[in-house]
C-alpha atoms as a PDB file:
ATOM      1  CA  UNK A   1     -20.656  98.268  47.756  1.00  0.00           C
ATOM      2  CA  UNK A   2     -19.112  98.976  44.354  1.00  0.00           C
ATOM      3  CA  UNK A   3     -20.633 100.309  41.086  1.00  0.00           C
ATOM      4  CA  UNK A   4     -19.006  97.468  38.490  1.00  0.00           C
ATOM      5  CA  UNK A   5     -18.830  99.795  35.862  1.00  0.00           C
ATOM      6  CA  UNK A   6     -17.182 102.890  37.886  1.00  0.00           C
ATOM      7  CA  UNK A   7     -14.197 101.489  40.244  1.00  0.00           C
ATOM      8  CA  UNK A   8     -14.341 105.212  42.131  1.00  0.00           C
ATOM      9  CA  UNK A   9     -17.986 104.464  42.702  1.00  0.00           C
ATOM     10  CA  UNK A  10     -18.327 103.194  46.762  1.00  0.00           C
ATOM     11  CA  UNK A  11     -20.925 103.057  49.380  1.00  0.00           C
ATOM     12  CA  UNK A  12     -20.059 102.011  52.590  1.00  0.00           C
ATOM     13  CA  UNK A  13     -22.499 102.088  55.486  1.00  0.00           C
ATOM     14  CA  UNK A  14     -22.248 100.120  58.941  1.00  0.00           C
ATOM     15  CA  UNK A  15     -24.939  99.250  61.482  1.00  0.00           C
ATOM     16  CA  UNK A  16     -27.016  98.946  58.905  1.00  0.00           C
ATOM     17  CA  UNK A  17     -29.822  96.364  58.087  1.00  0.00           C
ATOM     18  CA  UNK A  18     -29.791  94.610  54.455  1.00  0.00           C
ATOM     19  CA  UNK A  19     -33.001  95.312  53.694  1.00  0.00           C
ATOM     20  CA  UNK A  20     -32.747  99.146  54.547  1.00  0.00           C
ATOM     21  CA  UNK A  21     -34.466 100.797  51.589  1.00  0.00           C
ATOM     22  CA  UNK A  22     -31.242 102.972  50.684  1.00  0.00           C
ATOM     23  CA  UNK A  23     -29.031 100.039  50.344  1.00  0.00           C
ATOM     24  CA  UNK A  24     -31.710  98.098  48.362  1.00  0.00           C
ATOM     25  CA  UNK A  25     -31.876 100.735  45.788  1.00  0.00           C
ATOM     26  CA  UNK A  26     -27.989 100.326  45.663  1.00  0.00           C
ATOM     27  CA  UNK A  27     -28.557  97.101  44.717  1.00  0.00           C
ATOM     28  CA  UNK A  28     -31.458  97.819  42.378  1.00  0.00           C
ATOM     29  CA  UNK A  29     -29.109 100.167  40.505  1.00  0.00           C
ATOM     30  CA  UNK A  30     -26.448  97.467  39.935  1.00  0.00           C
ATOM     31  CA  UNK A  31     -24.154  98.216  43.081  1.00  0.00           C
ATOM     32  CA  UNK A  32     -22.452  94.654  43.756  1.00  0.00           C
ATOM     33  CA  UNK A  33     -21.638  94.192  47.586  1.00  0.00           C
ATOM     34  CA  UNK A  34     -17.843  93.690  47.963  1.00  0.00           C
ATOM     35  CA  UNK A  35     -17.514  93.163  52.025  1.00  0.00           C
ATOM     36  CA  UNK A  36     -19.929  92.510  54.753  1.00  0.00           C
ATOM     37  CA  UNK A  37     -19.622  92.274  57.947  1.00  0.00           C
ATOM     38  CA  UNK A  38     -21.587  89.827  60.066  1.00  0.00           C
ATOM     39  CA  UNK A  39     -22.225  89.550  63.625  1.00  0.00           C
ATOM     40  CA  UNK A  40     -22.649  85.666  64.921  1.00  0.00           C
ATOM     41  CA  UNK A  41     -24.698  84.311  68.285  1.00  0.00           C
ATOM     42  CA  UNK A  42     -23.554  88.231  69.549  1.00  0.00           C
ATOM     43  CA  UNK A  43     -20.429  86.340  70.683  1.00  0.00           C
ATOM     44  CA  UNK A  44     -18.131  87.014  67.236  1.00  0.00           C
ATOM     45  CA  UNK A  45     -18.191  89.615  64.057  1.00  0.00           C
ATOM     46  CA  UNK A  46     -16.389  89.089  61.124  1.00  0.00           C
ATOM     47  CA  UNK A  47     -15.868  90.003  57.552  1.00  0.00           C
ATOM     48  CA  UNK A  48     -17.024  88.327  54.150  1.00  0.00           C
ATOM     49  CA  UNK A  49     -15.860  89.095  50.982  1.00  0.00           C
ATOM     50  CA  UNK A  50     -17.729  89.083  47.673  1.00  0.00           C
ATOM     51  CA  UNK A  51     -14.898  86.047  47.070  1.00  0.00           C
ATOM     52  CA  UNK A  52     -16.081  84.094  50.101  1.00  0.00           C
ATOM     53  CA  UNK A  53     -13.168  84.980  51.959  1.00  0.00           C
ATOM     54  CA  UNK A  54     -13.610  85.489  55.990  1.00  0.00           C
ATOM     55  CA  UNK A  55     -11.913  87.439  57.902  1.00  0.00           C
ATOM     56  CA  UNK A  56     -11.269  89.973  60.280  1.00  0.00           C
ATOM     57  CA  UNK A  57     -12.465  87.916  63.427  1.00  0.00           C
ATOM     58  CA  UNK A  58     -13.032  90.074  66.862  1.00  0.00           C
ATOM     59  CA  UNK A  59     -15.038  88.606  69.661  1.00  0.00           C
ATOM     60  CA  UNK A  60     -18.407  90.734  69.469  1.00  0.00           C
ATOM     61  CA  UNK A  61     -18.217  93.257  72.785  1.00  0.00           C
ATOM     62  CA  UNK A  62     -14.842  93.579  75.469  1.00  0.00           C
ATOM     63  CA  UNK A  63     -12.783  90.934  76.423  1.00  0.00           C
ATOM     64  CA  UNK A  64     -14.272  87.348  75.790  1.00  0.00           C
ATOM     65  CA  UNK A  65     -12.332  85.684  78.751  1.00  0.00           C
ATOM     66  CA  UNK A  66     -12.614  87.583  82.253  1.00  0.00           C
ATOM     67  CA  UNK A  67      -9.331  87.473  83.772  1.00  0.00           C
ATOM     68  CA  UNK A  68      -7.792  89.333  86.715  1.00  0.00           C
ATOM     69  CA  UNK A  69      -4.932  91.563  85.726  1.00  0.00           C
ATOM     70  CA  UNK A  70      -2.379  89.008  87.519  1.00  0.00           C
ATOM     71  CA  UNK A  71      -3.212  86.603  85.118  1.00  0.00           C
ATOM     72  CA  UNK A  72      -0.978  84.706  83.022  1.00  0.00           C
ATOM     73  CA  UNK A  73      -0.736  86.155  79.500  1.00  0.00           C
ATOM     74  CA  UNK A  74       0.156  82.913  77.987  1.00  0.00           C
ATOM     75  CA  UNK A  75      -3.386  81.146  79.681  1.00  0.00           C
ATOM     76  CA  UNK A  76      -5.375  83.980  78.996  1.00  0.00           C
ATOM     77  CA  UNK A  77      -4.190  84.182  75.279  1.00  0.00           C
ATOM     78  CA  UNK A  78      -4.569  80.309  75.196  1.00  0.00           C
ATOM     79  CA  UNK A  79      -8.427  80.489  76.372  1.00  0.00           C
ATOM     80  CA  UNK A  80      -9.008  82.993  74.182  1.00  0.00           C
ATOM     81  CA  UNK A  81      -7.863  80.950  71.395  1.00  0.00           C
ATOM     82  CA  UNK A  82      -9.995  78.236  72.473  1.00  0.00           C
ATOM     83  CA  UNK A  83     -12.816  80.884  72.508  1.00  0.00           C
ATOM     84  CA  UNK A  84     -12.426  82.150  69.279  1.00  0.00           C
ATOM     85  CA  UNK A  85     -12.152  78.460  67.782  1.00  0.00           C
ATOM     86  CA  UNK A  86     -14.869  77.097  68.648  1.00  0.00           C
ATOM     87  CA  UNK A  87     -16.705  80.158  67.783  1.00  0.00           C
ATOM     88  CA  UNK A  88     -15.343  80.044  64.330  1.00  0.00           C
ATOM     89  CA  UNK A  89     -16.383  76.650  63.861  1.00  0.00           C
ATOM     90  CA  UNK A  90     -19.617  77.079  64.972  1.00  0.00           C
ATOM     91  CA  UNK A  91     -19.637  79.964  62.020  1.00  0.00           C
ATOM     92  CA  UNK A  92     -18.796  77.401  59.887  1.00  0.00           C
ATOM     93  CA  UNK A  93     -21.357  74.816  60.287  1.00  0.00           C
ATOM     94  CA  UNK A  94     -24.254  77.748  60.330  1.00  0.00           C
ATOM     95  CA  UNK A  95     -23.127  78.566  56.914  1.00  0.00           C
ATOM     96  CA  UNK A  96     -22.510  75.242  55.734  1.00  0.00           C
ATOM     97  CA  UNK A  97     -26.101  74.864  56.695  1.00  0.00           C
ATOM     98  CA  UNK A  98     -27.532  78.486  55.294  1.00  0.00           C
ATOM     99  CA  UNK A  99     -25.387  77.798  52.034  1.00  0.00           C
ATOM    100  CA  UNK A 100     -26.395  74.051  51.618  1.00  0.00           C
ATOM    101  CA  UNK A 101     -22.989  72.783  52.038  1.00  0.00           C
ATOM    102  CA  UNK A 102     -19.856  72.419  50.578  1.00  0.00           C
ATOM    103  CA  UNK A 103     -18.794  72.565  46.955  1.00  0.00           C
ATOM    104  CA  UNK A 104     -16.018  69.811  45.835  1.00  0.00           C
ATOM    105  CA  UNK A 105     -13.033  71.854  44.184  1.00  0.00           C
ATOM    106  CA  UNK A 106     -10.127  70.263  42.680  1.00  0.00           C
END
Protein backbone atom coordinates (compact mmCIF):
# COMPACT_ATOMS: atom_id res chain seq x y z
CA UNK A 1 0.00 0.00 0.00
CA UNK A 2 1.05 3.56 -0.81
CA UNK A 3 0.13 6.93 0.79
CA UNK A 4 -0.77 9.01 -2.72
CA UNK A 5 0.33 12.05 -1.34
CA UNK A 6 3.83 10.78 0.25
CA UNK A 7 5.70 8.37 -2.43
CA UNK A 8 8.17 7.25 0.75
CA UNK A 9 4.98 6.32 2.52
CA UNK A 10 4.63 2.08 2.22
CA UNK A 11 2.97 -0.67 4.05
CA UNK A 12 3.55 -3.96 3.07
CA UNK A 13 2.19 -6.93 4.99
CA UNK A 14 1.78 -10.68 3.71
CA UNK A 15 -0.41 -13.50 5.02
CA UNK A 16 -2.65 -11.17 5.79
CA UNK A 17 -6.53 -11.04 5.46
CA UNK A 18 -8.18 -7.83 3.67
CA UNK A 19 -10.38 -7.14 6.14
CA UNK A 20 -7.71 -7.21 9.03
CA UNK A 21 -8.55 -4.10 11.04
CA UNK A 22 -4.88 -2.59 10.59
CA UNK A 23 -5.00 -2.69 6.91
CA UNK A 24 -8.59 -1.30 6.86
CA UNK A 25 -7.56 1.73 8.71
CA UNK A 26 -4.80 2.01 5.94
CA UNK A 27 -7.36 2.27 3.70
CA UNK A 28 -9.58 4.52 5.80
CA UNK A 29 -6.64 6.96 5.93
CA UNK A 30 -6.31 7.15 2.11
CA UNK A 31 -3.54 4.35 1.61
CA UNK A 32 -4.26 3.10 -2.12
CA UNK A 33 -3.26 -0.69 -2.55
CA UNK A 34 -0.55 -0.93 -5.27
CA UNK A 35 0.07 -4.99 -5.41
CA UNK A 36 -1.74 -7.93 -4.09
CA UNK A 37 -1.11 -11.08 -4.10
CA UNK A 38 -3.76 -13.75 -4.51
CA UNK A 39 -3.82 -17.33 -3.91
CA UNK A 40 -6.29 -19.38 -6.49
CA UNK A 41 -8.13 -23.07 -5.87
CA UNK A 42 -4.65 -23.47 -3.41
CA UNK A 43 -3.18 -24.76 -6.70
CA UNK A 44 -1.57 -21.11 -8.02
CA UNK A 45 -0.57 -17.50 -6.34
CA UNK A 46 0.01 -14.62 -8.21
CA UNK A 47 0.37 -10.91 -8.25
CA UNK A 48 -2.12 -7.98 -9.20
CA UNK A 49 -1.29 -4.66 -9.71
CA UNK A 50 -3.31 -1.54 -8.92
CA UNK A 51 -3.05 -1.37 -13.11
CA UNK A 52 -4.64 -4.79 -13.52
CA UNK A 53 -1.53 -6.26 -14.45
CA UNK A 54 -0.88 -10.13 -13.32
CA UNK A 55 1.94 -11.52 -12.66
CA UNK A 56 4.38 -13.31 -10.84
CA UNK A 57 2.74 -16.86 -11.31
CA UNK A 58 4.19 -19.84 -8.90
CA UNK A 59 2.21 -22.99 -8.45
CA UNK A 60 0.85 -22.59 -4.72
CA UNK A 61 3.09 -25.33 -2.51
CA UNK A 62 6.36 -27.69 -4.07
CA UNK A 63 6.52 -29.02 -7.29
CA UNK A 64 3.08 -29.19 -9.19
CA UNK A 65 4.08 -32.29 -11.35
CA UNK A 66 5.60 -35.37 -9.31
CA UNK A 67 8.35 -36.68 -11.27
CA UNK A 68 11.17 -39.10 -10.47
CA UNK A 69 14.57 -37.52 -10.65
CA UNK A 70 15.31 -39.62 -14.02
CA UNK A 71 12.80 -37.79 -15.62
CA UNK A 72 13.03 -35.98 -18.73
CA UNK A 73 13.50 -32.23 -18.17
CA UNK A 74 11.97 -31.33 -21.40
CA UNK A 75 8.44 -33.55 -20.35
CA UNK A 76 8.49 -32.44 -17.00
CA UNK A 77 8.91 -28.69 -18.01
CA UNK A 78 6.25 -29.39 -20.77
CA UNK A 79 3.56 -30.74 -18.08
CA UNK A 80 4.26 -28.15 -16.03
CA UNK A 81 3.44 -25.75 -18.65
CA UNK A 82 0.32 -27.46 -19.28
CA UNK A 83 -0.26 -27.15 -15.47
CA UNK A 84 0.26 -23.72 -15.11
CA UNK A 85 -2.02 -22.96 -18.29
CA UNK A 86 -4.81 -24.24 -17.54
CA UNK A 87 -4.52 -22.90 -14.13
CA UNK A 88 -4.12 -19.46 -15.47
CA UNK A 89 -7.06 -19.73 -17.49
CA UNK A 90 -9.13 -20.93 -15.00
CA UNK A 91 -7.89 -17.48 -13.11
CA UNK A 92 -9.16 -15.84 -15.86
CA UNK A 93 -12.64 -16.89 -16.20
CA UNK A 94 -13.11 -16.53 -12.12
CA UNK A 95 -12.32 -12.96 -12.59
CA UNK A 96 -14.05 -12.42 -15.67
CA UNK A 97 -16.91 -13.65 -13.60
CA UNK A 98 -16.06 -11.66 -10.07
CA UNK A 99 -15.36 -8.47 -12.32
CA UNK A 100 -18.49 -8.86 -14.63
CA UNK A 101 -16.54 -9.31 -17.69
CA UNK A 102 -14.57 -7.76 -20.10
CA UNK A 103 -14.27 -4.12 -21.07
CA UNK A 104 -13.98 -3.40 -25.06
CA UNK A 105 -10.70 -1.20 -25.55
CA UNK A 106 -9.66 0.14 -28.77
Amino acid sequence: MQDPTDAKSIASWRGFELGDPTIRRHVADGMQLTHLGVGFEEMLTCVISQDGIVSKFRFAEGDAVDSPDEEDPLARLDAEYVLLNGAVISLVSALKKLLGGYTEVE
